[in-house]
Structures are given as C-alpha cells and as structure tokens.
Protein backbone atom coordinates (compact mmCIF):
# COMPACT_ATOMS: atom_id res chain seq x y z
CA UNK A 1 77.46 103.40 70.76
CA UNK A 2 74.42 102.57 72.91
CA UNK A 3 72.61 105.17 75.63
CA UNK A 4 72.16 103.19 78.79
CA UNK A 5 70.59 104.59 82.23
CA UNK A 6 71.39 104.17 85.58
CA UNK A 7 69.07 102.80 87.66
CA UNK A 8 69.94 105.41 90.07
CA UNK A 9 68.31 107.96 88.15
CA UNK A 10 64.85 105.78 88.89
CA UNK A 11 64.62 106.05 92.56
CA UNK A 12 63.82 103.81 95.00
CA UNK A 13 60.29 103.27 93.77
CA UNK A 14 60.62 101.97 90.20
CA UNK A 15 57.64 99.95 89.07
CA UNK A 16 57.96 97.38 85.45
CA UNK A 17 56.19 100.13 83.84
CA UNK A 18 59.23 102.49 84.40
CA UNK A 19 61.51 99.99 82.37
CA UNK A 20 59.22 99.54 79.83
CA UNK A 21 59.02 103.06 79.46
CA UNK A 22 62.98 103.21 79.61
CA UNK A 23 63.18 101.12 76.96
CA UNK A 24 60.58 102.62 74.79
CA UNK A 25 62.08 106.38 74.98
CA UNK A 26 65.39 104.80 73.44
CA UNK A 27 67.50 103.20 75.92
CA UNK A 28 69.32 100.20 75.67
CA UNK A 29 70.24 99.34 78.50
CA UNK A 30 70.51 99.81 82.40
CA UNK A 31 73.55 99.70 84.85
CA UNK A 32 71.51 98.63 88.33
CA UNK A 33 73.04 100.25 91.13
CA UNK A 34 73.33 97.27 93.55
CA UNK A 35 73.18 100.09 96.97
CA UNK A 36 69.42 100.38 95.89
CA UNK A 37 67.09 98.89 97.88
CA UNK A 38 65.20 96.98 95.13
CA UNK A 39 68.58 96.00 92.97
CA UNK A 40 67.17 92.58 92.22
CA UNK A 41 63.68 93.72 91.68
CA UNK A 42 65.29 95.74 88.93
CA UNK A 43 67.33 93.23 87.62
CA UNK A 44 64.30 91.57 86.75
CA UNK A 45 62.25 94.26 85.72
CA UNK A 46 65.27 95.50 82.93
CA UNK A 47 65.34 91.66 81.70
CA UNK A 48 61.61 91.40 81.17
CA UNK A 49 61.55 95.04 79.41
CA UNK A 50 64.20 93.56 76.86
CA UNK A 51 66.90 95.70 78.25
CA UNK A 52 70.93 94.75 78.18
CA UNK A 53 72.51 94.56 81.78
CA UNK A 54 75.53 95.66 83.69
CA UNK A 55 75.91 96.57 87.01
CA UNK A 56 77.64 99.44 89.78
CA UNK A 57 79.24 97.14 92.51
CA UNK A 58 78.53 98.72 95.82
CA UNK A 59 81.06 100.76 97.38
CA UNK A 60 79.88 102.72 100.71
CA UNK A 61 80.28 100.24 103.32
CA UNK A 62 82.66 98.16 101.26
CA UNK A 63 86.48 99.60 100.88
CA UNK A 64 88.58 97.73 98.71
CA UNK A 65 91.75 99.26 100.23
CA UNK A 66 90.89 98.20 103.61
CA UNK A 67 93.94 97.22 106.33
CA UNK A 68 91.91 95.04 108.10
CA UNK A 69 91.98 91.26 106.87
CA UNK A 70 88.26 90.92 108.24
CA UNK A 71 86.58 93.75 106.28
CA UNK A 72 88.41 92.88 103.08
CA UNK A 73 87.24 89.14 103.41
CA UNK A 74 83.95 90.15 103.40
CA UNK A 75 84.48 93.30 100.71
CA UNK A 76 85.62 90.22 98.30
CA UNK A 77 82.77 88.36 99.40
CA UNK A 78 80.06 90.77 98.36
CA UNK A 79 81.73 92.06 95.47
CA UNK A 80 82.34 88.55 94.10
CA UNK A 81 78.59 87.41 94.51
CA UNK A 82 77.22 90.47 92.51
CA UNK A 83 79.50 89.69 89.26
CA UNK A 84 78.47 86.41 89.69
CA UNK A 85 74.76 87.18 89.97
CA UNK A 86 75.17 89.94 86.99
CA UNK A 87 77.06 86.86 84.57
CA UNK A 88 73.85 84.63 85.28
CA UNK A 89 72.02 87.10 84.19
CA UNK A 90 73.70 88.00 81.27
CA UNK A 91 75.39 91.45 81.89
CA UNK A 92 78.42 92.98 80.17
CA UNK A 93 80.44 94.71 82.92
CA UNK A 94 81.04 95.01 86.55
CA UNK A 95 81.49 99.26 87.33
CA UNK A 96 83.87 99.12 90.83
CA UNK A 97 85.06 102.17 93.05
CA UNK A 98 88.36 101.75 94.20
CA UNK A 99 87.85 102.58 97.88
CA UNK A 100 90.19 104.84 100.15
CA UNK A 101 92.99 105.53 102.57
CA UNK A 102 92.34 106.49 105.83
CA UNK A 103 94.67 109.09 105.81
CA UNK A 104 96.64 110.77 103.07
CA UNK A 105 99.55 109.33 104.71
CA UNK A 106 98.45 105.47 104.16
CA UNK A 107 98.15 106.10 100.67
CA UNK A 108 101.12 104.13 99.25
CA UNK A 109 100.24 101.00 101.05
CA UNK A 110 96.34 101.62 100.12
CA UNK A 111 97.82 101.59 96.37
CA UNK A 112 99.74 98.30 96.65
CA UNK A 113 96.53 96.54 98.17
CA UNK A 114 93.85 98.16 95.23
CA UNK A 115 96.30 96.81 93.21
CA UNK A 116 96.71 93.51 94.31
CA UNK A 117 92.81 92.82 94.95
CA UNK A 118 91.84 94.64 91.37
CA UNK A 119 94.20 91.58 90.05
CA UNK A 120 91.99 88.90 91.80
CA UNK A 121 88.59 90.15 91.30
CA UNK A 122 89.42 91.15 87.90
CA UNK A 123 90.32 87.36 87.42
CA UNK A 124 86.94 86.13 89.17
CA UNK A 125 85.10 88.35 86.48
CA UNK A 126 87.14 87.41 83.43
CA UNK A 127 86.06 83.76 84.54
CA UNK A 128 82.73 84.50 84.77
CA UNK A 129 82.54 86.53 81.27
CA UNK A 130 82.32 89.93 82.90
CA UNK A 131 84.62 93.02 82.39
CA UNK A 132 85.79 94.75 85.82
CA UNK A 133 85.59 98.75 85.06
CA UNK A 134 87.64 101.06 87.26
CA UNK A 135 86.08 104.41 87.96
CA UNK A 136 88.18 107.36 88.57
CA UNK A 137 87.01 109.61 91.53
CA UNK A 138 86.67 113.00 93.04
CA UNK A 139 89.44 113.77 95.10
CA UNK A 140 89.19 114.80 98.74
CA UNK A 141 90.71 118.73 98.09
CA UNK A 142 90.88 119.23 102.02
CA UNK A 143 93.58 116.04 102.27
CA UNK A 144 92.12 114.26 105.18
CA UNK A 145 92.24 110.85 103.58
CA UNK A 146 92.64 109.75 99.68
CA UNK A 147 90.13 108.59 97.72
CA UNK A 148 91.58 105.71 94.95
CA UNK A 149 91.92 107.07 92.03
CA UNK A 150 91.32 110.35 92.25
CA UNK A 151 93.81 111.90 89.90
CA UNK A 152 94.30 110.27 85.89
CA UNK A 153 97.45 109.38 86.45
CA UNK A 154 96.84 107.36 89.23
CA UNK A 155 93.92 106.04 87.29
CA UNK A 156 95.75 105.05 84.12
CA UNK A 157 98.17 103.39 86.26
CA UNK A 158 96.36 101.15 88.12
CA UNK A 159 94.32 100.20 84.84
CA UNK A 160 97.60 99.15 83.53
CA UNK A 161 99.01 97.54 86.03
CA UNK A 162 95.77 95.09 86.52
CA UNK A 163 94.72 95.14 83.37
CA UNK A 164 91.31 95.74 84.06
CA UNK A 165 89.39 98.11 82.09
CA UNK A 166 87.81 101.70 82.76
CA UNK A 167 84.80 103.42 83.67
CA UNK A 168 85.12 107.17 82.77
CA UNK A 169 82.93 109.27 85.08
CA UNK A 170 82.54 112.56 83.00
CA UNK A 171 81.27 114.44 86.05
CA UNK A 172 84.33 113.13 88.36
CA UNK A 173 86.63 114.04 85.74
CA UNK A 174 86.04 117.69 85.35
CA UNK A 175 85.90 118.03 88.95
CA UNK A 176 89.79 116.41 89.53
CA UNK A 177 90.17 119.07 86.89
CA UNK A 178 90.98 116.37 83.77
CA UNK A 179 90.35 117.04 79.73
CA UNK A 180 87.68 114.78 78.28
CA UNK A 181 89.53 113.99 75.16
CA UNK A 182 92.93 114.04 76.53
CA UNK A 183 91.72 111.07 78.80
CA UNK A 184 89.87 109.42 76.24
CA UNK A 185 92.95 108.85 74.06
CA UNK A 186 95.05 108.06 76.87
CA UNK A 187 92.45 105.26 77.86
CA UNK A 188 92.60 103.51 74.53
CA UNK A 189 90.82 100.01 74.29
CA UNK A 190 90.48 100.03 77.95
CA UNK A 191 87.37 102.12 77.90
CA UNK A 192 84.47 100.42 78.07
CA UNK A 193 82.22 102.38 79.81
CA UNK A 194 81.26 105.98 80.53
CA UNK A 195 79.04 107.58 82.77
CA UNK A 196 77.60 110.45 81.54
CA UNK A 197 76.30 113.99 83.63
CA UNK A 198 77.28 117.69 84.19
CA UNK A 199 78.17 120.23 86.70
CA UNK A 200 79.82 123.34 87.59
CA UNK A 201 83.22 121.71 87.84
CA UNK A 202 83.38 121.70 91.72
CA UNK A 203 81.05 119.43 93.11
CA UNK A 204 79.31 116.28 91.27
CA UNK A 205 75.97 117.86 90.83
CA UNK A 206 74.86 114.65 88.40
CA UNK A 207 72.91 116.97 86.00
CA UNK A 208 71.98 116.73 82.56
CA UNK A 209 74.21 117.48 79.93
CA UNK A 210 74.06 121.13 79.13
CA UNK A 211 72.72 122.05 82.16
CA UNK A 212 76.19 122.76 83.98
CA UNK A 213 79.60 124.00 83.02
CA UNK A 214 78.14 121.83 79.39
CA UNK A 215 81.28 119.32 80.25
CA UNK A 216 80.01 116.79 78.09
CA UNK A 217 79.95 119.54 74.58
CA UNK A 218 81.36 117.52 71.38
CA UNK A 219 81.84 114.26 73.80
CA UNK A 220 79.48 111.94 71.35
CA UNK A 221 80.73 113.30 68.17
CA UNK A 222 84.14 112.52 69.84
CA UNK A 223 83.12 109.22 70.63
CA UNK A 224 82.11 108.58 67.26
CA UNK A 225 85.69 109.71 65.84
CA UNK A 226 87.07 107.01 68.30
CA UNK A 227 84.90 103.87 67.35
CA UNK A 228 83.51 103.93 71.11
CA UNK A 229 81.53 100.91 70.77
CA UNK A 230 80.44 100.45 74.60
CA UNK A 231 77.48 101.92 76.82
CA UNK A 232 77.31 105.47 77.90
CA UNK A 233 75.06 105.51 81.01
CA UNK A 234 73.11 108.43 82.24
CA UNK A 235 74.04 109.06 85.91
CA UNK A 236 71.15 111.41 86.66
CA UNK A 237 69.91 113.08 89.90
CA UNK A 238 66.25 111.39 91.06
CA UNK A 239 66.15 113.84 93.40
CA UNK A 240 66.19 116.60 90.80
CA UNK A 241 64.85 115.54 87.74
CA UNK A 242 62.14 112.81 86.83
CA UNK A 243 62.40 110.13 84.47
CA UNK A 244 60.11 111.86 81.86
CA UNK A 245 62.98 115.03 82.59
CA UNK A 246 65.24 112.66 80.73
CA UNK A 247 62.98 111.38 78.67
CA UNK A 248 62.12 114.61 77.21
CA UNK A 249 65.97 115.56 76.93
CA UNK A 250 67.00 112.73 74.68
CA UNK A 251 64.09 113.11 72.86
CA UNK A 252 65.73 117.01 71.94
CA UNK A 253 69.32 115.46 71.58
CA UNK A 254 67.69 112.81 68.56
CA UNK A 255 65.76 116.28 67.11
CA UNK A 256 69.17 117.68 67.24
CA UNK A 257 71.67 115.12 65.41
C-alpha cells in the first residue's frame, strides 16, 4: 500500500527540488493533474526524482456525457492522447471524471452515453497498459443538472457495466453521504485507487486527514485488512497548506503506527 501525492497539492510553481523532496519525505509516487499548467514539466520532474506515475485526466472543459458529436470528438481526442502520453512514460492508471447532464432531466440519456464512451476509452487504455479509474462525485444538492456519478449506486453500476475500475474519492464520498467501508467492500478488486483528504461532510474542503469531520479514522488499518495493494494519493489544498504542511503530517502518522 504505497502513499502517493497529487501534484495538485504542489501548485503551479513546482521546481525539481520539490519532487526530490517529495520523494525523500516518503512518497512513492505522484498522480499529475494534467489541468496544471506545467503537467509535462512535472511529468518529467517525478521521473527524474525516481517517482512511480499515474495521472488525473482533465475534466473542466471536457464532458464525457456531452450531446454534441463535436465536443465529444474532441473530449476523446484529449483524453486519449494523455493515456497515451502517461503509458510512454510508464504510469499505472488513468483517474477520469465522468462529466454531467445539463439538466437533471437529461440524465438517463447522459448515463447511456458515459456508458458507452467509458467502454471505448477503457479499451484504448487496456491497449496501451493503463487502468481507466472512475471517480465518484459530489452531487449537485440544488438539482439543476447531474453530475455522473454522484451517488454509489450509480457508481458501482457503471463500474460494472464497463468494467473499468475505480477511483474512491474519500472527500466526495462523505459528502454524497456514503460509508467508507461499506463502499470499500462493495468495490472489491475494482479499486485501484483512492484519493485521500477530509472535510466537514458538506463541501470538499481537501484537508488533511484529521483535520475535518476525521473521515478518513481507521481507513489504512482497513485497507490493510483488505490487501489494498494500490496508491492512495493525497489530494491536498495548495492554497491552504504547504508542501512541508504535509510533509510534517506524515512524518507524525509514521511516529504514530
């Protein structure tokens, strides 16, 4: 079970020293957040600190669920030249949000295209040696539009119906008001990943564990129990806490265990 960090939690000014230092306070790896301005600069910086890869696909400007035959040829488009550029350079999975309905009322046909399009990208990174990680979402409590998947059921489904794997966002799953362990087991083999913060259980506040409603309490021991062999990433705030914040908290998790 290997501590990762997302290269969100660096900012948009990470230097080679900052990965070095990554590595050296314990991490093994990084998931680069391809929306950052410098994604390929840190690509290269987490290769030549000795660090494993994955990456987050980018998701604002892309929807997946898209009507419109334009946008979704280029959503496939950018999505499929990121897992290709993250299997050259040797990563292990491809983290993907599942994008949105316009309205609440579009959300059955939003379903059947995730569904279909998870099927072929999942393919394109099978192909390519990469695993395609679905990450459940916050949903939109004010039902203006749908956000896909924002409820575990929905979440599970989809996973099994494309048979791609899963991403569990501890932060998004206490706020659409899941249990940790409940999910876990319900998951099975098709975890692979988990992204890893707390909050107060209403909005996704991205702080570190403890430091919130403590959502994340017995989750490695847990883990452990389960034979979790994959990456849990550290999807911290930048614009709260500092890298030698985190540094200094897994330092008192090690003085802990």
């Amino acid at each position: 079970m290997e501590k990762w960090l997302s290269t969100w939690s660096i900012g948009q000014q990470g230097t080679l020293n900052d990965f070095e230092n990554i590595k050296e306070a314990g991490f093994e790896g990084v998931e680069i957040l391809t929306e950052q301005l410098r994604a390929i600069d840190y690509l290269k910086y987490a290769k030549q600190s000795g660090l494993k890869v994955s990456i987050h696909l980018p998701f604002h400007d892309l929807n997946l669920a898209t009507p419109d035959p334009f946008i979704y040829e280029r959503v496939s488009a950018v999505l499929s030249k990121w897992i290709e550029l993250i299997a050259e350079n040797g990563g292990y999975h491809a983290t993907l949000h599942g994008g949105y309905a316009w309205s609440s009322e579009e959300r059955y046909d939003s379903l059947l295209r995730v569904k279909e399009r998870l099927v072929i990208l999942r393919e394109k990174a099978n192909q390519l040696g990469i695993e395609l990680a679905l990450e459940n979402l916050i949903p939109d409590k004010l039902n203006y539009c749908h956000h896909i998947a924002s409820n575990v059921e929905e979440w599970i489904s989809l996973i099994n119906e494309t048979s791609v794997k899963a991403c569990l966002d501890t932060g998004h799953l206490a706020c659409m008001g899941g249990n940790t362990e409940e999910t876990i087991e319900k998951l099975g083999n098709s975890l692979v990943a988990i992204h890893l913060s707390d909050n107060d259980r209403i909005s996704d506040l991205h702080l570190l564990p403890g430091e919130g409603g403590d959502i994340t309490k017995g989750l490695f021991h847990f883990l452990e129990k389960s034979s979790f062999k994959g990456p849990i990433v550290y999807e911290i705030n930048p614009y709260k806490y500092s890298l030698e914040d985190i540094f200094t908290h897994l330092i008192s998790l090690k003085q802990k265990r």
